[in-house]
Protein backbone atom coordinates (compact mmCIF):
# COMPACT_ATOMS: atom_id res chain seq x y z
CA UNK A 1 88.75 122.55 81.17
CA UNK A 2 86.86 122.17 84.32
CA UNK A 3 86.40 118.52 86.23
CA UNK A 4 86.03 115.00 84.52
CA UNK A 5 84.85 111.91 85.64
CA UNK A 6 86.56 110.60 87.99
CA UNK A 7 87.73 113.77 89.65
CA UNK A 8 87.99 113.76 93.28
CA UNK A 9 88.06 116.67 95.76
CA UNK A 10 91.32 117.46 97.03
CA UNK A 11 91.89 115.75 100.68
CA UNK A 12 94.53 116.72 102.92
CA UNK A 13 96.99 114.08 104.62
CA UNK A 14 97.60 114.67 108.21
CA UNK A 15 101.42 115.09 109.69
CA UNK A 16 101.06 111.57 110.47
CA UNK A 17 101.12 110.53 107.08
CA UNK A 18 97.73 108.20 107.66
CA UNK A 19 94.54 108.84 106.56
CA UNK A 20 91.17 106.50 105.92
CA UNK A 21 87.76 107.93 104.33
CA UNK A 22 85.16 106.53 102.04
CA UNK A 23 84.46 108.32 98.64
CA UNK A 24 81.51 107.87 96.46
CA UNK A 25 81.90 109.10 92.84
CA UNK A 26 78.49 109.19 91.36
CA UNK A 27 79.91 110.31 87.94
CA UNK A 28 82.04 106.82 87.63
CA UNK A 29 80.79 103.23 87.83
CA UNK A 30 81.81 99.75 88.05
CA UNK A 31 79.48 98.19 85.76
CA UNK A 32 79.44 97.69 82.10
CA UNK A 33 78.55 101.15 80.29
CA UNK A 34 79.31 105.21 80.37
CA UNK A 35 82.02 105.95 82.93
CA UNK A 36 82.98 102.52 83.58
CA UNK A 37 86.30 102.56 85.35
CA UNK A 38 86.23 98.54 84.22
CA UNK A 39 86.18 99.18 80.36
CA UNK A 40 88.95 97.52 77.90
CA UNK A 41 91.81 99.99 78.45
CA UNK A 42 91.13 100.23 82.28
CA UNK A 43 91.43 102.66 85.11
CA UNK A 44 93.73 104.05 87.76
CA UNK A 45 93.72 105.95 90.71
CA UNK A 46 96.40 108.83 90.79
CA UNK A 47 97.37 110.84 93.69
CA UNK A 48 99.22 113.98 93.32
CA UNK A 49 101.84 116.22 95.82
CA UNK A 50 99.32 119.34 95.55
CA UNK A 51 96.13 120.61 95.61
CA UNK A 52 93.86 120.27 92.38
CA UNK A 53 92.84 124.01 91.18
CA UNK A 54 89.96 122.59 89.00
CA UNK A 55 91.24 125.11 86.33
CA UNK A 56 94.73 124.02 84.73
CA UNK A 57 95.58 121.29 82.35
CA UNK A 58 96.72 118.59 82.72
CA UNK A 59 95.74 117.68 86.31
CA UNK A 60 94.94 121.02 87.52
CA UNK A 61 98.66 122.04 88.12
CA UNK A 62 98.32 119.77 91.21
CA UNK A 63 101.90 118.68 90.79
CA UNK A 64 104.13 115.15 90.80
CA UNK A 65 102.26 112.23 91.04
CA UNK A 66 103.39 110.42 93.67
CA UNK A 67 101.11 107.42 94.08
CA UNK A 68 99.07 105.35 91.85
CA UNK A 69 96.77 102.28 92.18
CA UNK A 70 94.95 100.14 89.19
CA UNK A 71 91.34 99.31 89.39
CA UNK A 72 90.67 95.93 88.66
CA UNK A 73 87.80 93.55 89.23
């Protein structure tokens, strides 16, 4: 089925385990409206063990999760 909002490109964690970088989605926003990761039944951030192929469903055969984070205000 291709990308959705939200999608993000597939990054790759050093050996070190650390990694910072700024992101900017233009497809998702915080304000009211279309995309809005702050609508009623909220938003999450998930990060997977693999790479994303942008092809399979669900989540691109990217494997586990192994992290998540919830967007809130």
């Amino acid at each position: 089925m291709g990308m959705h909002a939200g999608d993000l490109p597939n990054i790759t964690v050093p050996a070190g385990g650390k990694l910072t970088f700024d992101l900017i989605d233009p497809d998702v926003t915080l304000k009211a409206g279309a995309n809005s990761l702050l609508d009623a039944d909220g938003s999450a951030v998930m990060l997977h063990a693999a790479a994303d192929d942008y092809k399979g469903d669900p989540a691109g055969n990217a494997g586990a999760r192994i992290a998540c984070g919830v967007v809130t205000k």
